[in-house]
N, C-alpha and C. Protein backbone atom coordinates (compact mmCIF):
# COMPACT_ATOMS: atom_id res chain seq x y z
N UNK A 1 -12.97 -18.64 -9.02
CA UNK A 1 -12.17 -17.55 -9.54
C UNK A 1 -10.77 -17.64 -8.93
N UNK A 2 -10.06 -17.48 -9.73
CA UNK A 2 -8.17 -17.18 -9.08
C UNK A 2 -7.84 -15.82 -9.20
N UNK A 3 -7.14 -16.15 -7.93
CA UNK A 3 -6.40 -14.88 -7.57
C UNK A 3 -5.37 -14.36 -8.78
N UNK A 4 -5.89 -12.95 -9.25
CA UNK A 4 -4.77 -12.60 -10.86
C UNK A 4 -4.65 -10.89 -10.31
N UNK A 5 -4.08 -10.64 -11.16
CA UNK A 5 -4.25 -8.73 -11.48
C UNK A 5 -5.63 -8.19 -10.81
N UNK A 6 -5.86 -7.46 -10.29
CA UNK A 6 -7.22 -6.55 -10.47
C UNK A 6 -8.03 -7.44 -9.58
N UNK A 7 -7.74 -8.64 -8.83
CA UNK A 7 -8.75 -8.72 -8.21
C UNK A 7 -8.77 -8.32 -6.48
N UNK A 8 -10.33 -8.09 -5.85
CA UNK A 8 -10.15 -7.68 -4.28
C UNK A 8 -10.28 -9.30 -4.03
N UNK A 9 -8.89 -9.58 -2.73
CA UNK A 9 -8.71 -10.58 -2.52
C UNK A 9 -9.17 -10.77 -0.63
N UNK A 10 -9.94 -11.23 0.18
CA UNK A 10 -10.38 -11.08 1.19
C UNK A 10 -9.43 -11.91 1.44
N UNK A 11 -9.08 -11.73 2.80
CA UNK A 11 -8.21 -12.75 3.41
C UNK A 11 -8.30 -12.99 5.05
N UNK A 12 -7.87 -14.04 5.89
CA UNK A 12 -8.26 -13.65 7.14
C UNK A 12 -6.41 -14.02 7.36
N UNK A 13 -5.43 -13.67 8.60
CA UNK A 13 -4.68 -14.24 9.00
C UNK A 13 -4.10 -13.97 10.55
N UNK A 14 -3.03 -14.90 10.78
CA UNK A 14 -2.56 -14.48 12.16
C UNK A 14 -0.90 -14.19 11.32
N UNK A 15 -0.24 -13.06 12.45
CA UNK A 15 1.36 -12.80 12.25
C UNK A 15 1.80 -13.10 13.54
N UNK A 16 2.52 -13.72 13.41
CA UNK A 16 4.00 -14.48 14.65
C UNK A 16 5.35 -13.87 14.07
N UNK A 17 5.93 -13.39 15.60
CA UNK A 17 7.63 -13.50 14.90
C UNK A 17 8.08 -15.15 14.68
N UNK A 18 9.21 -15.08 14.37
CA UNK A 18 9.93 -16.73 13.66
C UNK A 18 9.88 -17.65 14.73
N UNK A 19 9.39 -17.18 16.44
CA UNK A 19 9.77 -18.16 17.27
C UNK A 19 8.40 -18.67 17.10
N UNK A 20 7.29 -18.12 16.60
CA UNK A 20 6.28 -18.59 16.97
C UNK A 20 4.93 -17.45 17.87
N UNK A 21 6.05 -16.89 18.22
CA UNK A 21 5.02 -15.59 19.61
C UNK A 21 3.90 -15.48 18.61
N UNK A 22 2.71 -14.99 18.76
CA UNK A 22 1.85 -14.75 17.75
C UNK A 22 2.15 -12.42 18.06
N UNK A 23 1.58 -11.95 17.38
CA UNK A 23 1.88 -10.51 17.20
C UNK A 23 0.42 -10.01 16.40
N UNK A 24 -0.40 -10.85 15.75
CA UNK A 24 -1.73 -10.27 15.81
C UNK A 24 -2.57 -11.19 14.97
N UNK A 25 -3.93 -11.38 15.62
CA UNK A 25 -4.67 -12.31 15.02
C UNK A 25 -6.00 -11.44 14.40
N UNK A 26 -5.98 -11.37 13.22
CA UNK A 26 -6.96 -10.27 12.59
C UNK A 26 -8.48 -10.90 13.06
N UNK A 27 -9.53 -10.61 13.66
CA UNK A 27 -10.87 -11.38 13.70
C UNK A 27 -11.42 -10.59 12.34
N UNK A 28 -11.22 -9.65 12.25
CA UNK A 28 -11.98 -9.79 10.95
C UNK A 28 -11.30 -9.77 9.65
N UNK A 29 -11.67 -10.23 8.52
CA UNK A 29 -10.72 -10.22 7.26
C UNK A 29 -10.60 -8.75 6.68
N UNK A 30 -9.32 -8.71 6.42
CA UNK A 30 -8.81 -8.29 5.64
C UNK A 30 -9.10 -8.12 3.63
N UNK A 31 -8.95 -6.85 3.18
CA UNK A 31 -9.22 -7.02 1.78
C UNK A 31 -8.04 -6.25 1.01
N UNK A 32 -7.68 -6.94 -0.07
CA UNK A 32 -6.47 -6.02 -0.71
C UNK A 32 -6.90 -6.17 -2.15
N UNK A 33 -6.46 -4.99 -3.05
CA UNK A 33 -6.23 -5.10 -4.33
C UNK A 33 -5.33 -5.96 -4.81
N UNK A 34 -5.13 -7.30 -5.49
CA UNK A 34 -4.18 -7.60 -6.04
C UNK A 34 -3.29 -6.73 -7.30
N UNK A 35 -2.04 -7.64 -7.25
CA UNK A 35 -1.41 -6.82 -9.00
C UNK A 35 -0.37 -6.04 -8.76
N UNK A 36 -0.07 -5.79 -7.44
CA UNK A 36 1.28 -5.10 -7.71
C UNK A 36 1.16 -3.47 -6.65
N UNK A 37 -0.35 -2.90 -6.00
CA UNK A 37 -0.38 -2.07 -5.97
C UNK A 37 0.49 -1.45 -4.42
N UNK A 38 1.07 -2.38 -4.03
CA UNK A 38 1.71 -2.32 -2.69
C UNK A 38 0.58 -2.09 -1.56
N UNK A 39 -0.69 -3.16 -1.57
CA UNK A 39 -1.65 -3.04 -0.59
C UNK A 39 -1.31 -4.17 0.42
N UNK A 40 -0.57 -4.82 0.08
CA UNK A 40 0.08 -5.99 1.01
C UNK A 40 1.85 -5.93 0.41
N UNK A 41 2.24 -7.62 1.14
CA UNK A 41 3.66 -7.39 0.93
C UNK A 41 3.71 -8.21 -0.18
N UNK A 42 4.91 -7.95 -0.89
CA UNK A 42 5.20 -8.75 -2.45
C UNK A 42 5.33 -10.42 -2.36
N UNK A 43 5.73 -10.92 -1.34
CA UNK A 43 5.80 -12.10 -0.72
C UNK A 43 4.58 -12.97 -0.45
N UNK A 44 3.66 -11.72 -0.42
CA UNK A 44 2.33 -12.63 0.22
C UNK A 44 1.73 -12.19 -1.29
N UNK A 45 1.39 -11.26 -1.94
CA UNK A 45 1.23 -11.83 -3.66
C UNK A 45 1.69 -12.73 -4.32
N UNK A 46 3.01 -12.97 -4.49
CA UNK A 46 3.95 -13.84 -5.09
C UNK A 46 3.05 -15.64 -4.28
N UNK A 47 3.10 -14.99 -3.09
CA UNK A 47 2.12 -16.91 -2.73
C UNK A 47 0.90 -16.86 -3.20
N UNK A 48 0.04 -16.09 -3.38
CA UNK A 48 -1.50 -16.40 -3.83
C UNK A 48 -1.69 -16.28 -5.03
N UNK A 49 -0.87 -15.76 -5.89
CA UNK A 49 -0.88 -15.32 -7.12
C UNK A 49 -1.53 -16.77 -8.03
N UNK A 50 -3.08 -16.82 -8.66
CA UNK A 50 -3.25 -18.18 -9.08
C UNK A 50 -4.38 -19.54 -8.11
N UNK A 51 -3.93 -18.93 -7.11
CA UNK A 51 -4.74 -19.42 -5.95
C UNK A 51 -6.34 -19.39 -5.66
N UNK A 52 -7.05 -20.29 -5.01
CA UNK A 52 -8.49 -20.01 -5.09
C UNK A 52 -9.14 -19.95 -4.04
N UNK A 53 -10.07 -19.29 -3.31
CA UNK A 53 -11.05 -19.07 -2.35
C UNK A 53 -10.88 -20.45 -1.35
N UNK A 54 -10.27 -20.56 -0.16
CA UNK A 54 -10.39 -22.05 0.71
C UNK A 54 -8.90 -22.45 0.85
N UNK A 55 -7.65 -21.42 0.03
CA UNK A 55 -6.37 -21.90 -0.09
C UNK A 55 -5.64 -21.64 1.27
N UNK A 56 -5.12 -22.30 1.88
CA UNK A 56 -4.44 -21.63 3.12
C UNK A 56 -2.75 -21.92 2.69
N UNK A 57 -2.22 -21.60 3.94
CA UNK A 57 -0.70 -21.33 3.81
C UNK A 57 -0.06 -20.54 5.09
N UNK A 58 1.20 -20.83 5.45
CA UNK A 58 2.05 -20.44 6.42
C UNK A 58 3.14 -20.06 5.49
N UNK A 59 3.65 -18.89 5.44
CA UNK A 59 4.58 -17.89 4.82
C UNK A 59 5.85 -17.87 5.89
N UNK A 60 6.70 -18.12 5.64
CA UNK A 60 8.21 -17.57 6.39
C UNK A 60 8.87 -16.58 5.99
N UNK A 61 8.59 -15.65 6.15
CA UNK A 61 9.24 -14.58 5.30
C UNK A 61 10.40 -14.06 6.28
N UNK A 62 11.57 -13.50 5.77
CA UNK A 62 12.66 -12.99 6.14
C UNK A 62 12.65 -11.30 6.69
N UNK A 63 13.64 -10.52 7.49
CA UNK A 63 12.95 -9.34 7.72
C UNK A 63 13.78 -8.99 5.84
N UNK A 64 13.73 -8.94 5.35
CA UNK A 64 14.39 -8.22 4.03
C UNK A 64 12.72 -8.30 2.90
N UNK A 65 12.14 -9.05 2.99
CA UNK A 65 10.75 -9.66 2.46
C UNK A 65 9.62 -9.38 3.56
N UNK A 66 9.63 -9.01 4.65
CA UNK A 66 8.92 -8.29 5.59
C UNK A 66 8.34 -7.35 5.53
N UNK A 67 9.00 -6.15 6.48
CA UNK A 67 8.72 -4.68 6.61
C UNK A 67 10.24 -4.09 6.75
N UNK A 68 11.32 -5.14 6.13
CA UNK A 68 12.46 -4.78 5.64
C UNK A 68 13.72 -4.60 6.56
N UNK A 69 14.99 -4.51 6.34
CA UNK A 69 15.80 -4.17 8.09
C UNK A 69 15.60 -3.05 8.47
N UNK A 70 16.25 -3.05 9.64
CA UNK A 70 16.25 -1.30 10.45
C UNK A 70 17.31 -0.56 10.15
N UNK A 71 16.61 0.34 10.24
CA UNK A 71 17.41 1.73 9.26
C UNK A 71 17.76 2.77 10.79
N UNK A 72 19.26 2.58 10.96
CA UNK A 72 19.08 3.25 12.58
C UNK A 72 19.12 4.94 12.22
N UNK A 73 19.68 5.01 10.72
CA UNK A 73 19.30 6.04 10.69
C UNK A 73 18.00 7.38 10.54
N UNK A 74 17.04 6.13 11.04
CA UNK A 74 15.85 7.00 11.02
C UNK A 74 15.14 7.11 12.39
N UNK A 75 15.95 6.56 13.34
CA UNK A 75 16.00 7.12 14.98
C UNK A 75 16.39 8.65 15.69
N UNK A 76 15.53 9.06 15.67
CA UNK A 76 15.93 10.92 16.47
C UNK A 76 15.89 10.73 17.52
N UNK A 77 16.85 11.31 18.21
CA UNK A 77 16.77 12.34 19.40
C UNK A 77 16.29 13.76 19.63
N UNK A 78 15.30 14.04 20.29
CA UNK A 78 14.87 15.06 20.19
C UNK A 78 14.27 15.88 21.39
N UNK A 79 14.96 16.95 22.00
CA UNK A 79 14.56 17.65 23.71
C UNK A 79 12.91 17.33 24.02
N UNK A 80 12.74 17.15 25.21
CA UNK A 80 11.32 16.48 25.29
C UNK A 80 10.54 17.78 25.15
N UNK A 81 11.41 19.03 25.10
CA UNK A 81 10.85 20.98 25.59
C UNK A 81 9.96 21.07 24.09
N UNK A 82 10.36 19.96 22.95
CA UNK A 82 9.81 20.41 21.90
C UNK A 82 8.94 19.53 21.77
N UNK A 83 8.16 19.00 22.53
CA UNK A 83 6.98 18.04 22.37
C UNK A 83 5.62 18.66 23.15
N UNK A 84 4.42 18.52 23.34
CA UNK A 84 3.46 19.01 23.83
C UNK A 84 3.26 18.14 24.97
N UNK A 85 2.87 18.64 26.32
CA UNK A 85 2.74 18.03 27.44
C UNK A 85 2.06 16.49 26.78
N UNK A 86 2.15 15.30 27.69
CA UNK A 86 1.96 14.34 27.43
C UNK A 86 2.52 12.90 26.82
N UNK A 87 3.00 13.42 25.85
CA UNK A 87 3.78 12.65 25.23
C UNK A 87 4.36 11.27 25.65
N UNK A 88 3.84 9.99 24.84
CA UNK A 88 3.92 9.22 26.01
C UNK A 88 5.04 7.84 24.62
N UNK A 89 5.53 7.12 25.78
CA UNK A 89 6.16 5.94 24.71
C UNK A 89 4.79 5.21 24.05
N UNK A 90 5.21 4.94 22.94
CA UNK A 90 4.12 3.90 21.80
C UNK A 90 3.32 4.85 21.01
N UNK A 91 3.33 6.07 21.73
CA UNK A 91 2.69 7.04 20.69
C UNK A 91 2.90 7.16 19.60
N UNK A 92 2.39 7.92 18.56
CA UNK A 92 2.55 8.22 16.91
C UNK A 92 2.80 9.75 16.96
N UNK A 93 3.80 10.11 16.34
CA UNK A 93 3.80 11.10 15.63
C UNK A 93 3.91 11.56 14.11
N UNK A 94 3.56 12.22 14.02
CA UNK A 94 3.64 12.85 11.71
C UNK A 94 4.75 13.92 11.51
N UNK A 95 5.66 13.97 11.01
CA UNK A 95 6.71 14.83 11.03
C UNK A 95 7.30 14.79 9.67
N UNK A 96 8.75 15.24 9.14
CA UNK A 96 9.24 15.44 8.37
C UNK A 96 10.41 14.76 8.22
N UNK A 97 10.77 13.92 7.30
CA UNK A 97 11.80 12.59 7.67
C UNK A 97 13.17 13.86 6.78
N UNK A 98 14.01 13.51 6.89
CA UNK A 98 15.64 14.15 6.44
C UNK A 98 15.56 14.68 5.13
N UNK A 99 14.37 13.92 4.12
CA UNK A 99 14.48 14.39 2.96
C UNK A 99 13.37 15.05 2.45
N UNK A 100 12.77 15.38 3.74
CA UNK A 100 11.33 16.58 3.50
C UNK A 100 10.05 15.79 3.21
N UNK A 101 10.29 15.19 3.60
CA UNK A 101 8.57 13.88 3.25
C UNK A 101 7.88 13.63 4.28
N UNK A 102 6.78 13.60 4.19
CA UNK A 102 5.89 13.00 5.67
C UNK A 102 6.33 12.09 5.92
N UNK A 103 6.46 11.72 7.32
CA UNK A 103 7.21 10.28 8.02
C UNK A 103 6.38 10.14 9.08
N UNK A 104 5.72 9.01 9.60
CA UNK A 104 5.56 8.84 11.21
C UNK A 104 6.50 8.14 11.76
N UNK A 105 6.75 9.01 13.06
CA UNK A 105 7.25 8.83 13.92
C UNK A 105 6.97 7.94 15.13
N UNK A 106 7.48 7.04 15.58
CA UNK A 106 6.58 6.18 16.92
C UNK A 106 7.63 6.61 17.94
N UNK A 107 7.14 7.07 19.52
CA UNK A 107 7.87 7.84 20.51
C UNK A 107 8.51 5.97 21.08
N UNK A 108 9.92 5.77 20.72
CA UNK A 108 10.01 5.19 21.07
C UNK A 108 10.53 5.05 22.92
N UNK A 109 11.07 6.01 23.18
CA UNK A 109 11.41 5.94 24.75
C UNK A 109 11.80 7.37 25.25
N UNK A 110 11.71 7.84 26.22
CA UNK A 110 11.70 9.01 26.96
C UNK A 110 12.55 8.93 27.96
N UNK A 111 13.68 9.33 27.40
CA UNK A 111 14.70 8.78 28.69
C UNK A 111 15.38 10.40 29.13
N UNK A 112 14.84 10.95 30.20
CA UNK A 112 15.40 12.35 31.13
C UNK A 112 14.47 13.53 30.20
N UNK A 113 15.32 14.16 29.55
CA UNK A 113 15.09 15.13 28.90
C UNK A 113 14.75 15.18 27.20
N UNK A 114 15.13 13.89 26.96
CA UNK A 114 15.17 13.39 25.70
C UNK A 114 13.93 12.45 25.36
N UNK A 115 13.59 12.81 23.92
CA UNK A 115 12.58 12.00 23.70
C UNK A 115 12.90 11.12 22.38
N UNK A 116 12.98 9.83 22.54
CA UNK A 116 13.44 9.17 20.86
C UNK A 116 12.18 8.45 19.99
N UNK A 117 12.48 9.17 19.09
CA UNK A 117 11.35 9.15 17.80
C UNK A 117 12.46 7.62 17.02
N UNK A 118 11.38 7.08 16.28
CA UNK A 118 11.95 6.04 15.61
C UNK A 118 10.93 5.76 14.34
N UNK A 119 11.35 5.97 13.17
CA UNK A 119 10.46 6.07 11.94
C UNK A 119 10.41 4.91 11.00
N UNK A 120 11.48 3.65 11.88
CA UNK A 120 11.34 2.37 11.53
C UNK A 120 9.83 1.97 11.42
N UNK A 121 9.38 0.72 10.80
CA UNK A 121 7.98 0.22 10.78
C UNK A 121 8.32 -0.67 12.28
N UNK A 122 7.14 -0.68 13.08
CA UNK A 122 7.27 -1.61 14.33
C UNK A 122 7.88 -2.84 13.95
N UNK A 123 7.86 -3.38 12.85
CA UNK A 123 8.42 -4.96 12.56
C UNK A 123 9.35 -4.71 11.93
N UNK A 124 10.03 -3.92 11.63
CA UNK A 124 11.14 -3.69 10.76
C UNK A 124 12.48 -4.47 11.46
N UNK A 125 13.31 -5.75 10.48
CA UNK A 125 13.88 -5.75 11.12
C UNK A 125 14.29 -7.42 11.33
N UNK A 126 12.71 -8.03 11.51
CA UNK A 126 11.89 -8.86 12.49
C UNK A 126 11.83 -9.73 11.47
N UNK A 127 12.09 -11.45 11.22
CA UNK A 127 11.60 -12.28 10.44
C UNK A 127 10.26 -12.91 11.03
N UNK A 128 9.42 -12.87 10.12
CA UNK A 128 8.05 -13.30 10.84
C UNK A 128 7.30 -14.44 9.94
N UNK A 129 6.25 -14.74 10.56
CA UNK A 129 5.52 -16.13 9.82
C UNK A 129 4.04 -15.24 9.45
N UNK A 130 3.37 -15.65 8.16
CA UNK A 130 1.98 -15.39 7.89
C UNK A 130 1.47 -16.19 8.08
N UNK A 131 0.36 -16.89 8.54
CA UNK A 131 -0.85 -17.24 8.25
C UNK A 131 -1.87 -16.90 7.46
N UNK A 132 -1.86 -17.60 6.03
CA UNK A 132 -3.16 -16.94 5.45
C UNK A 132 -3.97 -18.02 5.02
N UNK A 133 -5.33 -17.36 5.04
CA UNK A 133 -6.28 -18.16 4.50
C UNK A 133 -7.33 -17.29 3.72
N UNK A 134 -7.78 -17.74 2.35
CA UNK A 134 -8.29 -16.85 1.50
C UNK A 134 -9.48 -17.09 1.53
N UNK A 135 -10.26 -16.10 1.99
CA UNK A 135 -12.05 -16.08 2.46
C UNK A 135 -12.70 -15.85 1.23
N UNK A 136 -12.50 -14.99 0.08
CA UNK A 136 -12.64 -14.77 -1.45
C UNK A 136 -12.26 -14.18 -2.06
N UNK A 137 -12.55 -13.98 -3.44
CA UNK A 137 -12.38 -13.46 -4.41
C UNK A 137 -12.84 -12.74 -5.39
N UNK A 138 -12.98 -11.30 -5.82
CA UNK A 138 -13.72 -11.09 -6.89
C UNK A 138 -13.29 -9.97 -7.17
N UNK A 139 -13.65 -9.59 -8.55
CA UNK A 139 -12.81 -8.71 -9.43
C UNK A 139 -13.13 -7.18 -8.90
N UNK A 140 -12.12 -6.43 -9.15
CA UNK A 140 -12.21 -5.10 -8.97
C UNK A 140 -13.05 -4.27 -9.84
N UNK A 141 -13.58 -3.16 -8.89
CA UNK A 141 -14.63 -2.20 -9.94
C UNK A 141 -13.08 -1.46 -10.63
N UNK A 142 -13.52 -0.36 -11.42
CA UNK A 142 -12.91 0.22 -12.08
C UNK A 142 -12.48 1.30 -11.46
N UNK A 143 -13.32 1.79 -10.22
CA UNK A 143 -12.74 2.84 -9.47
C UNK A 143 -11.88 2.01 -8.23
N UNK A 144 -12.27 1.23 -7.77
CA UNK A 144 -10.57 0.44 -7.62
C UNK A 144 -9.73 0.46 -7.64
N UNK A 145 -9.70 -0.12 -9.39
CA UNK A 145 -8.23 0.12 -9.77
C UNK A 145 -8.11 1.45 -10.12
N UNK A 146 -8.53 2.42 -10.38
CA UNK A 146 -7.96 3.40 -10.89
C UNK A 146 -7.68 4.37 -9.82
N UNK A 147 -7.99 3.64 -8.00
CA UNK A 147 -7.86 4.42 -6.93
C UNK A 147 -6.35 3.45 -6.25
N UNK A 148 -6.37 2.57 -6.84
CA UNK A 148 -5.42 1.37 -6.17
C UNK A 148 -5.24 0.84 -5.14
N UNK A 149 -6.74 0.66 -4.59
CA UNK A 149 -6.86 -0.26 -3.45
C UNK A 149 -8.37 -0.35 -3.54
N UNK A 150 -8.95 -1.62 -2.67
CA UNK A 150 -10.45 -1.94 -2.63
C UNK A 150 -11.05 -0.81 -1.69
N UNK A 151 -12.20 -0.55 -2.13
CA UNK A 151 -13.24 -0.07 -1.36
C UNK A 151 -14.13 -0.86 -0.36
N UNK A 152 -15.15 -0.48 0.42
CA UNK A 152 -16.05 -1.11 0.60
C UNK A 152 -15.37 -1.62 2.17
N UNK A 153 -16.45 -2.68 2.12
CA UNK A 153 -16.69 -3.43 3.64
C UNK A 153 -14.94 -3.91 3.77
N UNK A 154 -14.21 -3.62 5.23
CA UNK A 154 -13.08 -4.02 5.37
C UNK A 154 -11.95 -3.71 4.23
N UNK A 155 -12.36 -2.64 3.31
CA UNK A 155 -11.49 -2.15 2.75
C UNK A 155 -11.28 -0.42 2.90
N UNK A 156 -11.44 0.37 2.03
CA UNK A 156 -10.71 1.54 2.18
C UNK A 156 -12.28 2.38 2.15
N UNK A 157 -12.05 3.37 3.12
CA UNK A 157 -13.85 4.02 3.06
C UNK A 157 -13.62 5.35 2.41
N UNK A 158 -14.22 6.13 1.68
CA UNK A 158 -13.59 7.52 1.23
C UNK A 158 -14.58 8.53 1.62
């Protein structure tokens, strides 16, 4: 079977920035809806698109084809008086981005009194390498697609 529209595509890979550092080696695979549904990046569809179960590949993708550049305008400053005891760097927070939308926040540093939120993606920014290798293939149920992402083992649980 090839990778087309509508199918759950298992995959296993490692991500490196461009020097090589590695940044995460998945042990277990990964599953995405193919087709467009933004369950992966357009870059890594655009390579498998057609492709069959056993295909591997090293991706160079750019940060613009990534998780995109950094947007400094989505860095806050914010008094640490308005945070709840604890609050630590690398943390997550859920908040309200400038134009009223849920945003997470990652505490990026705590410097005196100040606490800086940063709503960039951790790789934003960052040109990085994929590793992929395609473990299988097979077509989507219908609640699937009509949920727009896979279910099931290593996919989405409801």
């Amino acid at each position: 079977m090839k990778i087309k529209k509508n199918t759950a595509v298992t995959l296993r890979f490692k991500l490196s920035d461009a020097q090589g550092k590695l940044i995460e080696d998945n042990k277990e695979p990964m599953v995405y809806l193919h087709g467009g549904y933004g369950n992966t990046l357009p870059k890594i569809e655009e390579a498998l698109e057609g492709r069959e179960a056993g295909y591997q590949t090293t991706l160079a993708l750019a940060a613009e084809d990534a998780f995109g550049p950094r947007d400094e305008s989505l860095v806050q400053t914010i008094p640490r008086s308005q945070f709840p005891p604890g609050v630590k760097v690398g943390g997550q927070l859920e908040g309200q981005g400038s134009d009223g939308r849920k945003q997470v926040f990652h505490v990026s540093k705590i410097k005196g009194d100040t606490v800086i939120l940063d709503a960039n993606h951790p790789l934003a920014g960052k040109a990085l390498r994929f590793t992929l290798s395609v473990v299988g293939i097979r077509l989507a149920s219908d609640e699937e697609i009509a949920h727009q992402h896979v279910h099931g083992e290593h996919g989405h649980q409801h």
